[in-house]
Structure formats: structure tokens, C-alpha cells
Protein backbone atom coordinates (compact mmCIF):
# COMPACT_ATOMS: atom_id res chain seq x y z
CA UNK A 1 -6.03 0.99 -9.24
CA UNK A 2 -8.55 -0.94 -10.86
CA UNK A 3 -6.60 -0.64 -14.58
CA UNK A 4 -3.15 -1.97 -12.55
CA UNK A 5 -5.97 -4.98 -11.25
CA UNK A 6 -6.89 -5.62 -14.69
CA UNK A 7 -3.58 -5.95 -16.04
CA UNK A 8 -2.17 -8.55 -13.16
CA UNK A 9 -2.53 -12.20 -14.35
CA UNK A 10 -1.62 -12.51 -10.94
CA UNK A 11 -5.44 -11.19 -9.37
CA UNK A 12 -7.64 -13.47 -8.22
CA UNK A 13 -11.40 -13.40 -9.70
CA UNK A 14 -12.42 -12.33 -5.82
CA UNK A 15 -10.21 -9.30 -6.17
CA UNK A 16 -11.49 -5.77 -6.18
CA UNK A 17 -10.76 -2.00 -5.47
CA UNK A 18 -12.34 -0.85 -2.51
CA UNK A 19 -14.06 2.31 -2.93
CA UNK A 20 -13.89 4.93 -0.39
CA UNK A 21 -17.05 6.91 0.90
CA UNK A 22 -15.10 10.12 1.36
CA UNK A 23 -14.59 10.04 -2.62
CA UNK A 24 -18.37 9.91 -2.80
CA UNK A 25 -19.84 12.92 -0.20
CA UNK A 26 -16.60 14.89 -0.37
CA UNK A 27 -16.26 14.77 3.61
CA UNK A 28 -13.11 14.33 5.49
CA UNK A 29 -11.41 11.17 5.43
CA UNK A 30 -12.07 8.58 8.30
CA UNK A 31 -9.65 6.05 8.42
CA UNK A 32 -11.72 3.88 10.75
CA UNK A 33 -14.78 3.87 8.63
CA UNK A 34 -12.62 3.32 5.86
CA UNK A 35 -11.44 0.42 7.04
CA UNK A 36 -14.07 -1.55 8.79
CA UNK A 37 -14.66 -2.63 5.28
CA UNK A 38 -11.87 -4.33 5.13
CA UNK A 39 -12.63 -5.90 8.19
CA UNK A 40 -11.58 -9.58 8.14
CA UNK A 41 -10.60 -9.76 4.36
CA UNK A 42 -7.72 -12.23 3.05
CA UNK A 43 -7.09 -11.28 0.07
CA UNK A 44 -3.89 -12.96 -1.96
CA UNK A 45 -2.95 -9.23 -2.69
CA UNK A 46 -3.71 -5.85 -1.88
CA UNK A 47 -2.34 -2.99 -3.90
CA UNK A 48 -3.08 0.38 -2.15
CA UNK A 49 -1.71 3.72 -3.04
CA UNK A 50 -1.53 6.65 -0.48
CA UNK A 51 -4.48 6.88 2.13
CA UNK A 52 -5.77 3.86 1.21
CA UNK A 53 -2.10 2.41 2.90
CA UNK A 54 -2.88 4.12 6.02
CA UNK A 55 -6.37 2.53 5.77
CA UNK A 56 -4.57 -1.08 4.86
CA UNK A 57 -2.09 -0.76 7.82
CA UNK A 58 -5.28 0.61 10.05
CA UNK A 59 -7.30 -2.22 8.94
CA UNK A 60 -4.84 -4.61 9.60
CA UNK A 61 -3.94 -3.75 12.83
CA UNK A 62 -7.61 -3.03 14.49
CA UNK A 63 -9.68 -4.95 11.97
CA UNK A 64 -7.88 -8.03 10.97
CA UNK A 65 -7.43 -7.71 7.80
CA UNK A 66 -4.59 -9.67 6.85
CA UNK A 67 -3.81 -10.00 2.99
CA UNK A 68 -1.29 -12.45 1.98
CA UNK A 69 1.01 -9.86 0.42
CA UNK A 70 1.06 -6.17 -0.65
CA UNK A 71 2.19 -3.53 -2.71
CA UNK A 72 2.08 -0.08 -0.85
CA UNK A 73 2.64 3.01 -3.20
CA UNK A 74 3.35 6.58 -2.85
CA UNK A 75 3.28 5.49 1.42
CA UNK A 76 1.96 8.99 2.65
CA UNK A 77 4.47 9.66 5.28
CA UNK A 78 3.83 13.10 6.01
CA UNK A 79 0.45 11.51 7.70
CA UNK A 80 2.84 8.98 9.50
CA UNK A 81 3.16 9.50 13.45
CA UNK A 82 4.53 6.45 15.23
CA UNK A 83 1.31 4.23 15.34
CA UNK A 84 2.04 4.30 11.79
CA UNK A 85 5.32 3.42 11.78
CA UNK A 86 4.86 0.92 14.35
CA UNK A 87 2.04 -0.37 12.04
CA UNK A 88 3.93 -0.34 8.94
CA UNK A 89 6.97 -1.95 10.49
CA UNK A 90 5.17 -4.96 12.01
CA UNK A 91 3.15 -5.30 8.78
CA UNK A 92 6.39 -5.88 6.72
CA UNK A 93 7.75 -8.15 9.40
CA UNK A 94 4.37 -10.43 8.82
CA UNK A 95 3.31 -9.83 5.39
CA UNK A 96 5.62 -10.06 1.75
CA UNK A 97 5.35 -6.23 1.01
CA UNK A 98 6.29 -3.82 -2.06
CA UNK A 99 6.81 -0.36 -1.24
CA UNK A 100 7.39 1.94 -4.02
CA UNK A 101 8.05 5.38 -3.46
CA UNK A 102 8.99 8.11 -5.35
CA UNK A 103 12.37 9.64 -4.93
CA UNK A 104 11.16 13.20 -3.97
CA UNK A 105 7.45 12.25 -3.56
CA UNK A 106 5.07 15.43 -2.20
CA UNK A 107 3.52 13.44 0.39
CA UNK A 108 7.27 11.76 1.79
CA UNK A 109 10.39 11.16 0.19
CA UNK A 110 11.80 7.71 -0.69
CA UNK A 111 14.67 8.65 1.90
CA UNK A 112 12.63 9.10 4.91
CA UNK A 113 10.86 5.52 4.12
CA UNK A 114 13.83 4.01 3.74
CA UNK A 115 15.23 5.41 7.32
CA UNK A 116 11.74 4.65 8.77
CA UNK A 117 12.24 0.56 8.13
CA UNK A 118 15.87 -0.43 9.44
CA UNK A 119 14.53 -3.67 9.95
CA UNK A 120 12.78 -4.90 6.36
CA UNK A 121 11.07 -7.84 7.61
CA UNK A 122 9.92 -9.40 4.20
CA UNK A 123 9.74 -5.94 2.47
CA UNK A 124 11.18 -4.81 -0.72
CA UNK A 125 11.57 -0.93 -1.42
CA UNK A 126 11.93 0.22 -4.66
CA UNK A 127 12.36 3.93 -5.64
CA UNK A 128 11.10 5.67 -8.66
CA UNK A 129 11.97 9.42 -9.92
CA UNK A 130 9.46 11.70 -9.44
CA UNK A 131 8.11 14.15 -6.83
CA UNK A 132 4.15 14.89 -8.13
CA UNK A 133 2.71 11.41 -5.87
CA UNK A 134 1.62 9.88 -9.07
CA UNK A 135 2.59 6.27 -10.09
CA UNK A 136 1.40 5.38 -13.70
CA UNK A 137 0.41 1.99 -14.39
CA UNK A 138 3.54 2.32 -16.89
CA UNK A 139 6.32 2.57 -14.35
CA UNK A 140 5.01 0.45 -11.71
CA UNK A 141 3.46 -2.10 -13.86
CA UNK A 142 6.93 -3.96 -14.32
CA UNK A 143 8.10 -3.51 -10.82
CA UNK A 144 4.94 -5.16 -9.14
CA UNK A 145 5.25 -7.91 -12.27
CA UNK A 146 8.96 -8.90 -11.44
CA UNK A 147 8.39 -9.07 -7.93
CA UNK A 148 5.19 -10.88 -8.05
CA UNK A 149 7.17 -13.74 -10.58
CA UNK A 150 9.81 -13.78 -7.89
CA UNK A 151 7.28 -14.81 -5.43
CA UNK A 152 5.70 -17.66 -8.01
């Protein structure tokens, strides 16, 4: 994440990558704790890749958090019950949102996102091949550039 930061001429000197505590101790995830970090931030963008979109969505809808537009990749749907869904949906309905999603992706394919947002709101979903829930800076690099130009 913080190499795809670097890269966008887009970031904003107060941007960062928020670092998760469960990296650190090796404990269970908490998306709660997670996400009272987040608590109240604006940033101009957020880019968040698997849990840490759960933790955006959680953050946003318990925390305020309320970024002024996103890119959500590799969306870990397999984690997704309906207060996810319901999360995600009203997210993209308030916030300019890039998912990217890999066609086959381990964690929830491109197809089930798709079905999951009937109504896009102000989201954009792009697929990508690929099934191992990786997203190298080359391959997504151009996608979050083009549709961060469009936005300009």
C-alpha cells in the first residue's frame, strides 16, 4: 500500500497507510479496534485492500470516518454477511468508489461483487484476471490513475 501511495501524484502530504496492530502481536483481527483509528478521518482518498475494506466500511459506518473517495481492492467477500453488504452498498451510494476485484479472487469472486451492488451508487467495478488475492502495484496502478484523472 504504501509503494501504490508513493506513486499517486494524486496523495495528499497528510496521507498515510494505517498500520494494523494485529500485524504487530500476531492476534486475531478486531475490526473495531482496527478502526477506531480511523475514527473521524477525512481523508481525500483511502486505498484499502482486503480486511482493511471491512475495517474502512466498519469505520465508516460506526466511527465516522468518511473519506472523500476510495479504492477498495481484493473486497473480501467471503467475510461479507449483510451488515457488510448493507455497509458497502450505502458507502458507494455516498462516496466516489473503485472496486477492483479479481476475476476468480480466493477470498470472493468478481461475479459475486458484481451481483452484491445492483444499485452502483457512484461506484466503478473493474475486474482483473487472477484468483491468488494479490493486486501488484503494476496492474492496478493504471486503473486507480485513469479513474482518479477522470475525477480531476
Amino acid at each position: 500500500m504504501q509503494s501504490l501511495l508513493d506513486a499517486l501524484p494524486a496523495a495528499s502530504p497528510g496521507s498515510f497507510v494505517a498500520h494494523y496492530r494485529h500485524w504487530d502481536d500476531g492476534s486475531r483481527y478486531d475490526v473495531a479496534r482496527e478502526a477506531a483509528t480511523l475514527h473521524a478521518a477525512t481523508p481525500d482518498l483511502v486505498l484499502a485492500k482486503s480486511l482493511g475494506v471491512v475495517i474502512a466500511l466498519f469505520a465508516n459506518a460506526h466511527g465516522g470516518f468518511a473519506p472523500t473517495q476510495a479504492v477498495f481492492m481484493g473486497t473480501p467477500l467471503r467475510l461479507f454477511g449483510e451488515d457488510q453488504w448493507s455497509a458497502l452498498r450505502g458507502f458507494v451510494q455516498a462516496v466516489p468508489t473503485l472496486l477492483i476485484q479479481q476475476r476468480e479472487d480466493s477470498t470472493g469472486s468478481f461475479a459475486t461483487l458484481d451481483a452484491g451492488l445492483p444499485e452502483r451508487g457512484m461506484a466503478r467495478l473493474v475486474e482483473v484476471p487472477g484468483s491468488d488475492h494479490a493486486y501488484p502495484e503494476g496492474v492496478v496502478m493504471p486503473i486507480i490513475e485513469g479513474w482518479l484523472s477522470e475525477r480531476r
